[in-house]
Protein backbone atom coordinates (compact mmCIF):
# COMPACT_ATOMS: atom_id res chain seq x y z
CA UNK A 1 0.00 0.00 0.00
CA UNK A 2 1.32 3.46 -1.16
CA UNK A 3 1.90 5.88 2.38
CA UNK A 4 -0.18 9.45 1.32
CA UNK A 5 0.87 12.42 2.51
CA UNK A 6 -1.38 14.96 3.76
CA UNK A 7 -0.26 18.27 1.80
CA UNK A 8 -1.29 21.53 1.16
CA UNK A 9 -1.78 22.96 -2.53
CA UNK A 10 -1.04 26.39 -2.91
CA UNK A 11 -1.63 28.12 -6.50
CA UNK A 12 -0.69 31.35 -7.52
CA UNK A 13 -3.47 32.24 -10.56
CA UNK A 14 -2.68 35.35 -13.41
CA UNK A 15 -2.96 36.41 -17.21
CA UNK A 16 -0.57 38.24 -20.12
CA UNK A 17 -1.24 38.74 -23.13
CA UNK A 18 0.12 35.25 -24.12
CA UNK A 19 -2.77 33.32 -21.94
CA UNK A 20 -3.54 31.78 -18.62
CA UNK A 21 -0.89 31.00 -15.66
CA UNK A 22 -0.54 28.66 -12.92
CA UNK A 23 2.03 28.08 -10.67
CA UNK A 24 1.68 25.12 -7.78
CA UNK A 25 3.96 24.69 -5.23
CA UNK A 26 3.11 21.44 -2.88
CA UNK A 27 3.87 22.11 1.04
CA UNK A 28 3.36 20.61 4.48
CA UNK A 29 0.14 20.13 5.87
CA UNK A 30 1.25 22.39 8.90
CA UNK A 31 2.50 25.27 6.76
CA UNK A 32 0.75 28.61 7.81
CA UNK A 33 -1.51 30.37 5.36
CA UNK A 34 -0.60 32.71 2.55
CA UNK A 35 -2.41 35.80 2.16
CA UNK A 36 -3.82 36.19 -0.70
CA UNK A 37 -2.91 39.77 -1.18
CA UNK A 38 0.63 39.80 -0.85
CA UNK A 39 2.57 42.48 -1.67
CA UNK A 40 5.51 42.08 -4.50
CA UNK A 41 6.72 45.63 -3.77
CA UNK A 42 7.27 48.79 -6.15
CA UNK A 43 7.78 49.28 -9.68
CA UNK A 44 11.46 49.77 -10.52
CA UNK A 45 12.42 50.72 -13.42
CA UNK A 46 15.74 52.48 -14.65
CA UNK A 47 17.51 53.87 -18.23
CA UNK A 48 20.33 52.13 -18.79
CA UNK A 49 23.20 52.58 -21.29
CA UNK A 50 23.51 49.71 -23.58
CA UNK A 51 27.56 49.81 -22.68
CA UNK A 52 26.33 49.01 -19.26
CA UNK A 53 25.09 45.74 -19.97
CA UNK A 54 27.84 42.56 -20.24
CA UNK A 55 27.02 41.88 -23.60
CA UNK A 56 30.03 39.39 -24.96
CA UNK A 57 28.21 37.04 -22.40
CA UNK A 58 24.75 37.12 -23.62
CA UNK A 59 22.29 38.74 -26.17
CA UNK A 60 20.01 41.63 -24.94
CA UNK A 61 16.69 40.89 -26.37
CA UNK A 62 13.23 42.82 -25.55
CA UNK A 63 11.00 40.93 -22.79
CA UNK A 64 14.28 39.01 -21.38
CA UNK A 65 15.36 38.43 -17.98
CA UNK A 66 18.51 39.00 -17.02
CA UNK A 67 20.62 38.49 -14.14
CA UNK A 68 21.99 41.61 -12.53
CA UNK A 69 25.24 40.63 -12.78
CA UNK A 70 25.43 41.28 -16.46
CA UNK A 71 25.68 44.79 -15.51
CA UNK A 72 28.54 46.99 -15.11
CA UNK A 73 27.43 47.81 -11.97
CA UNK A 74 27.40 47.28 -8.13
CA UNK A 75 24.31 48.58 -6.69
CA UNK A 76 21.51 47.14 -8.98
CA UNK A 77 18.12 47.66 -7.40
CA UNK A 78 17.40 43.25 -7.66
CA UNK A 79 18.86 40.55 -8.58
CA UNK A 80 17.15 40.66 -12.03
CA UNK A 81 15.62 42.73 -14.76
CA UNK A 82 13.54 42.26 -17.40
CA UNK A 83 14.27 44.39 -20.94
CA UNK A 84 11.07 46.63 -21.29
CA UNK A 85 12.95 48.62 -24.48
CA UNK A 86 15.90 49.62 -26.18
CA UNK A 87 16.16 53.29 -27.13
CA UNK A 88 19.50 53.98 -29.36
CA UNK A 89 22.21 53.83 -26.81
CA UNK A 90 19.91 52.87 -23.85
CA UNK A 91 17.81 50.11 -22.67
CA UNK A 92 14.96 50.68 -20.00
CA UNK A 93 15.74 47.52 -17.03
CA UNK A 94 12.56 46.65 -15.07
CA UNK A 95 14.28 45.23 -11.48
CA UNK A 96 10.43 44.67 -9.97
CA UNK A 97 8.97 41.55 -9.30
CA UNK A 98 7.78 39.91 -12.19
CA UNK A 99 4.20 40.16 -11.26
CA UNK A 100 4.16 43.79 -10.12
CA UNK A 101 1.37 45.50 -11.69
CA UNK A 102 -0.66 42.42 -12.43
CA UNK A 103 -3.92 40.80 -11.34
CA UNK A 104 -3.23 37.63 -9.65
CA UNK A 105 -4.69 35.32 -6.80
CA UNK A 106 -3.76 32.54 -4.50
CA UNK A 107 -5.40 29.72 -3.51
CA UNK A 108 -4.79 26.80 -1.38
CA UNK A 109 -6.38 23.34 -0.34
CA UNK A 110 -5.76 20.41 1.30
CA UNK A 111 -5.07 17.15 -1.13
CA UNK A 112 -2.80 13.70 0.02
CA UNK A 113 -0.40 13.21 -2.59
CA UNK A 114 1.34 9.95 -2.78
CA UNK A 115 5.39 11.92 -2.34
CA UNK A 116 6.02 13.83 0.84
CA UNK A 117 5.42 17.79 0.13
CA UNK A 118 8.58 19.98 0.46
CA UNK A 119 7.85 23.36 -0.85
CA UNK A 120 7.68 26.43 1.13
CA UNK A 121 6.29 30.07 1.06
CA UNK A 122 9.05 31.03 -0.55
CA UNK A 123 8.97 29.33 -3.93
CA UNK A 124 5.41 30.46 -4.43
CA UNK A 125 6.68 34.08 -5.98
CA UNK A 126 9.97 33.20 -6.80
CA UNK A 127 9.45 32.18 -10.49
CA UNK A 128 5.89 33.52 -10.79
CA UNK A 129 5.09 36.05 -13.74
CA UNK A 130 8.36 35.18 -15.77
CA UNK A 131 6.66 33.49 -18.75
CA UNK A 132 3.95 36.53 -18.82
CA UNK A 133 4.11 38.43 -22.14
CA UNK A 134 4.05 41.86 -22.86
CA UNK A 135 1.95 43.47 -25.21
CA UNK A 136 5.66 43.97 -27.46
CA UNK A 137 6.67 39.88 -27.95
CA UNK A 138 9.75 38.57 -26.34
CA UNK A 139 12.45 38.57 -28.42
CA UNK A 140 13.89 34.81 -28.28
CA UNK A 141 15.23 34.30 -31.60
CA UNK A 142 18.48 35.02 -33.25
CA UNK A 143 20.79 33.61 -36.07
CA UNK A 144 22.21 30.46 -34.17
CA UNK A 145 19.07 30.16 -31.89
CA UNK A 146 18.28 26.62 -33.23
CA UNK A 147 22.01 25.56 -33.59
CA UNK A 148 23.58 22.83 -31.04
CA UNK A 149 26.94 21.51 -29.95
CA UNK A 150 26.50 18.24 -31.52
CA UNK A 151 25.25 18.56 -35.01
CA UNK A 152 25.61 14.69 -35.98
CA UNK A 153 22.74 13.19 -37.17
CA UNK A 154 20.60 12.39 -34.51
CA UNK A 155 20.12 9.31 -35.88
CA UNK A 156 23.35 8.32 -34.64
CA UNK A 157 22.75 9.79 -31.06
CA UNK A 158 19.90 8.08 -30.35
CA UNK A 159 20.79 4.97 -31.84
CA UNK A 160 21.74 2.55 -28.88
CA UNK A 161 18.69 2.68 -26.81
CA UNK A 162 18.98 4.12 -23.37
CA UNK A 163 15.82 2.81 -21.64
CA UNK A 164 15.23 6.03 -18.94
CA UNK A 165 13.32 8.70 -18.20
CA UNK A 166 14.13 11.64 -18.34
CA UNK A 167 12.94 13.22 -15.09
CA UNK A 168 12.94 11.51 -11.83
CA UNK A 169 10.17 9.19 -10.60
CA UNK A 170 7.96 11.63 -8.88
CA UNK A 171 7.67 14.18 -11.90
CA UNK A 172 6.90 11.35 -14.15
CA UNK A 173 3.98 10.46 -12.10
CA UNK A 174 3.01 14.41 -11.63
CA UNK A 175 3.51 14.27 -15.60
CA UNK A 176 0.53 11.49 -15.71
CA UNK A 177 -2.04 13.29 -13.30
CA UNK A 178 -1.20 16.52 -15.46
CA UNK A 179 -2.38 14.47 -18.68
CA UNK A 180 -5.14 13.05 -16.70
CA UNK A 181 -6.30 16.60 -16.03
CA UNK A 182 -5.42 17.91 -19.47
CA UNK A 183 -6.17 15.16 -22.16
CA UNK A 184 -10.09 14.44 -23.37
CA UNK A 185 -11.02 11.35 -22.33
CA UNK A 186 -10.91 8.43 -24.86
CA UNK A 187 -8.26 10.10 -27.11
CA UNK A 188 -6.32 9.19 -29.79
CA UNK A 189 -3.21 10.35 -28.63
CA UNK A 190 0.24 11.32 -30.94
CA UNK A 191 3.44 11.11 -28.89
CA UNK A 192 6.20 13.11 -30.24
CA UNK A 193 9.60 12.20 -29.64
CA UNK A 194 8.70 8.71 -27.75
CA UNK A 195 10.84 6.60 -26.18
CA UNK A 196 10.85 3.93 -23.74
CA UNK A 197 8.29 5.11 -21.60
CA UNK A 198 5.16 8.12 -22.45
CA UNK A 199 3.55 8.96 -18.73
CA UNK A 200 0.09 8.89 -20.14
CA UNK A 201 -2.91 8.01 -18.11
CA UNK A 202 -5.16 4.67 -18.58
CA UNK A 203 -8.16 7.22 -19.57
CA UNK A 204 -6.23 7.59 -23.02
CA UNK A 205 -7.80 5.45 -25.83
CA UNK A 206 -4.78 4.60 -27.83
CA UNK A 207 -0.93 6.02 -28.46
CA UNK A 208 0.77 6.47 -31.09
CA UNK A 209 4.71 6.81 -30.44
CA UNK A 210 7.29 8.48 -32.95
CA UNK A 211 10.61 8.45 -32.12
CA UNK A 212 13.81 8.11 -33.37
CA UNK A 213 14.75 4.85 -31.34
CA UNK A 214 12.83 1.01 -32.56
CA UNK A 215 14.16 -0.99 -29.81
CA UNK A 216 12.68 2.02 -26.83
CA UNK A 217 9.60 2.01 -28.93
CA UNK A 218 8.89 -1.48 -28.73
CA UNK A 219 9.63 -1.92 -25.31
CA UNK A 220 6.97 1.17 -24.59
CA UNK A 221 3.60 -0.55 -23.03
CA UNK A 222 1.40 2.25 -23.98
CA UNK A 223 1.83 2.37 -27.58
CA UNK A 224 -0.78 0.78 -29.99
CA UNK A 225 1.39 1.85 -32.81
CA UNK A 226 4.78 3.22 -33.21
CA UNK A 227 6.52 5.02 -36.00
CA UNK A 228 10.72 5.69 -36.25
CA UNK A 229 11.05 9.57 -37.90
CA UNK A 230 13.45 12.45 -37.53
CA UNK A 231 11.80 15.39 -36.81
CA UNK A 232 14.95 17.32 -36.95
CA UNK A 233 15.75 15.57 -40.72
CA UNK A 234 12.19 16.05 -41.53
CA UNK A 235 9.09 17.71 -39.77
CA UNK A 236 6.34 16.87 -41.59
CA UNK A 237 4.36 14.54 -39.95
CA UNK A 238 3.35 10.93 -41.54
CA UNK A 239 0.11 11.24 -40.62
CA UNK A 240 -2.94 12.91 -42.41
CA UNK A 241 -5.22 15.82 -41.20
CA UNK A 242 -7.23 15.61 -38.19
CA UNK A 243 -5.66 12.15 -37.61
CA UNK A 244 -5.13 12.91 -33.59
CA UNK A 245 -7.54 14.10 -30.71
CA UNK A 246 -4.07 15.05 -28.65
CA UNK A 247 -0.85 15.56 -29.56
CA UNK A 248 2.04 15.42 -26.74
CA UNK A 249 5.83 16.07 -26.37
CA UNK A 250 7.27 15.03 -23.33
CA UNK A 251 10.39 16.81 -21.97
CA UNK A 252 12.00 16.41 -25.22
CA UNK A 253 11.02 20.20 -26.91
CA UNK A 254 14.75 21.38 -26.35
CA UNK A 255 16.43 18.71 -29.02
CA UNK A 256 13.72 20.50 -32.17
CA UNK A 257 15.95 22.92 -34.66
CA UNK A 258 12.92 23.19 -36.51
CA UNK A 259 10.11 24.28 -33.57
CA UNK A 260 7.89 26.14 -35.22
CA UNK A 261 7.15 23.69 -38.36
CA UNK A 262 6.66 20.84 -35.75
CA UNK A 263 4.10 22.83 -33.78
CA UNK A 264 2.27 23.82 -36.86
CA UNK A 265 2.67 20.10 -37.89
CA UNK A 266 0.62 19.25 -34.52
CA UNK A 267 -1.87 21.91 -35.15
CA UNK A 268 -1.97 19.92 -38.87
CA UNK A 269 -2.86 16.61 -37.37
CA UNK A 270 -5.44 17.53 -34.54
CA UNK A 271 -8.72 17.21 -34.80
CA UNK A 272 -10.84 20.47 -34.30
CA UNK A 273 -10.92 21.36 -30.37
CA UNK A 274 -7.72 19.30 -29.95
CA UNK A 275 -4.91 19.77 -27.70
CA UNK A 276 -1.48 20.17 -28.51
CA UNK A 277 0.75 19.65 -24.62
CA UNK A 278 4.41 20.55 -24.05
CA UNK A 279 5.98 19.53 -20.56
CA UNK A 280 9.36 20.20 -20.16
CA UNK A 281 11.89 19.49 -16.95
CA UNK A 282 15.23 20.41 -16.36
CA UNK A 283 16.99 17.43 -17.49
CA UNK A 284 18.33 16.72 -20.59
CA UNK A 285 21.55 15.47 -22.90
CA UNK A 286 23.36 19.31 -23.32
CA UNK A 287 25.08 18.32 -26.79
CA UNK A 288 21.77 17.91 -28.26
CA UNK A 289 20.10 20.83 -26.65
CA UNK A 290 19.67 24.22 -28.88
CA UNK A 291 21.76 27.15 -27.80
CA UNK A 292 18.06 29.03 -26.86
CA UNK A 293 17.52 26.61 -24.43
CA UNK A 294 20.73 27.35 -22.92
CA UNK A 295 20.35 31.03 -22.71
CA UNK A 296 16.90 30.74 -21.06
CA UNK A 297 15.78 30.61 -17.44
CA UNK A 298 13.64 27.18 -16.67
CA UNK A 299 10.44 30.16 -17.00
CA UNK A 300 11.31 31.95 -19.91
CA UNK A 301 11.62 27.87 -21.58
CA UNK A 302 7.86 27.50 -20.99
CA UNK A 303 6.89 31.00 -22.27
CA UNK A 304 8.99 30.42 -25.60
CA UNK A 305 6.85 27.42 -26.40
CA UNK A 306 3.59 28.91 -25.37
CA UNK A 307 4.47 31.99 -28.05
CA UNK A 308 5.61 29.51 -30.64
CA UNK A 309 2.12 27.78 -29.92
CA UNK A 310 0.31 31.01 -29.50
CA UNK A 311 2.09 31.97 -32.86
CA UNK A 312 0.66 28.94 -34.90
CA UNK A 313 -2.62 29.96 -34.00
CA UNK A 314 -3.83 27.95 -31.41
CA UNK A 315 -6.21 29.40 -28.72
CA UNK A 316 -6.74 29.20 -25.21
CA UNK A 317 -2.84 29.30 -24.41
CA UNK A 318 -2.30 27.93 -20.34
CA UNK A 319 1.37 27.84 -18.65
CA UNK A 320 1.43 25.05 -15.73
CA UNK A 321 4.49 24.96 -13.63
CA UNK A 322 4.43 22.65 -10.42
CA UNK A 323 6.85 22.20 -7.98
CA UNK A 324 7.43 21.01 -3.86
CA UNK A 325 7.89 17.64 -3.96
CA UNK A 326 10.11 15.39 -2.31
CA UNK A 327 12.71 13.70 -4.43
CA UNK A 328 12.93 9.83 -4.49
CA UNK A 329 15.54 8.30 -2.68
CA UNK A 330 16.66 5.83 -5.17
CA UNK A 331 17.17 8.71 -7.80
CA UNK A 332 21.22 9.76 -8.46
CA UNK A 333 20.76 12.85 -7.45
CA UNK A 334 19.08 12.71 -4.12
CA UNK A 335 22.23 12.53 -2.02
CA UNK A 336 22.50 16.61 -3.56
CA UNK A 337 19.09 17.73 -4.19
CA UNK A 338 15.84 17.19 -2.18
CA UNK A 339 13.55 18.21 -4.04
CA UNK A 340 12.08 16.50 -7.05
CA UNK A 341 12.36 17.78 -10.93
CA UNK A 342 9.85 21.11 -11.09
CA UNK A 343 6.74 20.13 -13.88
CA UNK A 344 6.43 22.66 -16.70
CA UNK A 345 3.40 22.11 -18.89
CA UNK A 346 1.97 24.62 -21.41
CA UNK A 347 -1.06 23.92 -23.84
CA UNK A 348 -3.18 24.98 -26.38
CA UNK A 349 -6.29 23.71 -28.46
CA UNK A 350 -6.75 23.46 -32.27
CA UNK A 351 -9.23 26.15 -33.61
């Protein structure tokens, strides 16, 4: 029998202009409550010259966060800024929290979760409001956005089978309830980038896995059919229009060099009303990963592929990130971090 855990669910609820927001953090039972009107503070918001800002180490793009230390400076107002504008020889740095001027609520209540809860007060604001959008886009792109360290075929990479998963056990099962939630019932489901295992729950109808590996694929329980393609070689899709009722990537988005085409590819093969669902992690194999993903913080990730999604006209755009959970202690890394991989999820459904 499985030991629950009495925890408490706290959600922090907002909107941009790119959609809907949630951010979950999982905490003790005991933990006291969180007013719902807490204060993030002031606005802050300074002209800065452009020689000010470090930029051999990164790119300055409109809507970024930065860290403060980029800048040529010692008394910086936070310990980031977002890029509001650049003016000629200036940039205007916004050092106020992320959700400063914005609508948002908090809500809690009581749930047992099957992992003992870890979170505290303090991660419920820390990341919150990073993935909102301004009315002016984000500016993620640039000319080697989509490059990667390794640029062998990824045929060859993924060619002995690894058999893993690439979060630890906890967020895979978080992964799961999140599809539960998510997914219509009795779906035809399209797995992108499959492998050995696809986290999808038993109210699915039937999977269909493409991946790049046969030997993962066959060894995958869920899939009724499975399909070996290169995305990367080739994004169109081998299936027809309207073919899917879902389509999901699992915390595999970071390997694309062609992201857009795939997500308009998705938007291709769902029926009406269907939904296309990103999760991502912070795990991954770094020669494979594009230099964007490398550049962005774990927030900014999920925002990226809710604009690229937003972008291929999909509507009713949601962010999900969830975090607060204690790490297994079979994983490798639980002798240096306690707390299991964070859940990042964002969605949208076929017009």
């Amino acid at each position: 029998m499985k030991l629950l855990h009495s925890a408490l669910r706290f959600r922090v609820n907002y909107f941009s202009d790119l959609g809907r927001h949630q951010v979950v953090v999982w905490m003790p039972a005991d933990t006291p409550p969180v007013d719902a009107q807490v204060d993030v503070g002031p606005k802050i918001e300074f002209d800065v010259p452009l020689q000010a800002f470090r930029s051999e180490i990164a790119p300055l793009r409109v809507g970024r966060f930065y860290p403060s230390q980029l800048l040529h400076a010692d008394d910086a107002p936070g310990p980031m800024f977002r890029v509001m504008k650049i003016n000629g020889d200036h940039f205007s740095a916004n050092f106020s929290h992320p959700l400063q001027g914005r609508i948002f609520s908090i809500d809690s209540g009581k749930s047992d979760v099957g992992t003992e809860p870890v979170g505290h007060v303090g991660q419920l604001l820390e990341w919150s409001g990073m993935e909102t959008q301004m009315l002016t886009p984000t500016e993620f792109g640039g000319p080697d956005a989509y490059t990667r360290e390794d640029e062998t075929p990824d045929s060859d990479f993924y060619a002995q089978p690894r058999k893993l998963i690439h979060v630890d056990a906890v967020c895979a099962r978080r992964i799961q309830a999140m599809y539960r939630t998510v997914l219509p019932e009795n779906a035809r489901v399209l797995d992108l980038m499959a492998g050995w295992r696809s986290h999808l729950p038993d109210t699915v109808q039937s999977a269909v896995g493409l991946g790049l590996n046969a030997e993962e694929l066959a060894d995958n329980p869920q899939l009724a059919e499975r399909v070996v393609h290169d995305l990367n070689t080739d994004p169109k899709l081998p299936f027809a229009d309207a073919s899917f009722d879902a389509v999901v990537c699992t915390v595999s988005f970071e390997y694309l060099t062609q992201p857009e085409k795939i997500v308009a590819e998705a938007k291709r093969v769902l029926k009406p009303g269907g939904m296309f669902v990103v999760t991502l992690s912070n795990r991954n194999f770094p020669p494979k990963v594009i230099k964007l993903w490398t550049q962005l913080h774990p927030m900014e990730r999920m925002a990226w592929v809710g604009m690229l999604i937003k972008n291929a006209g999909f509507k009713k755009v949601e962010t999900y990130l969830e975090r607060g959970l204690k790490r297994p202690r079979d994983d490798r890394y639980a002798d240096r971090l306690n707390e299991s991989d964070p859940l990042f999820a964002t969605w949208g459904v076929a017009p």
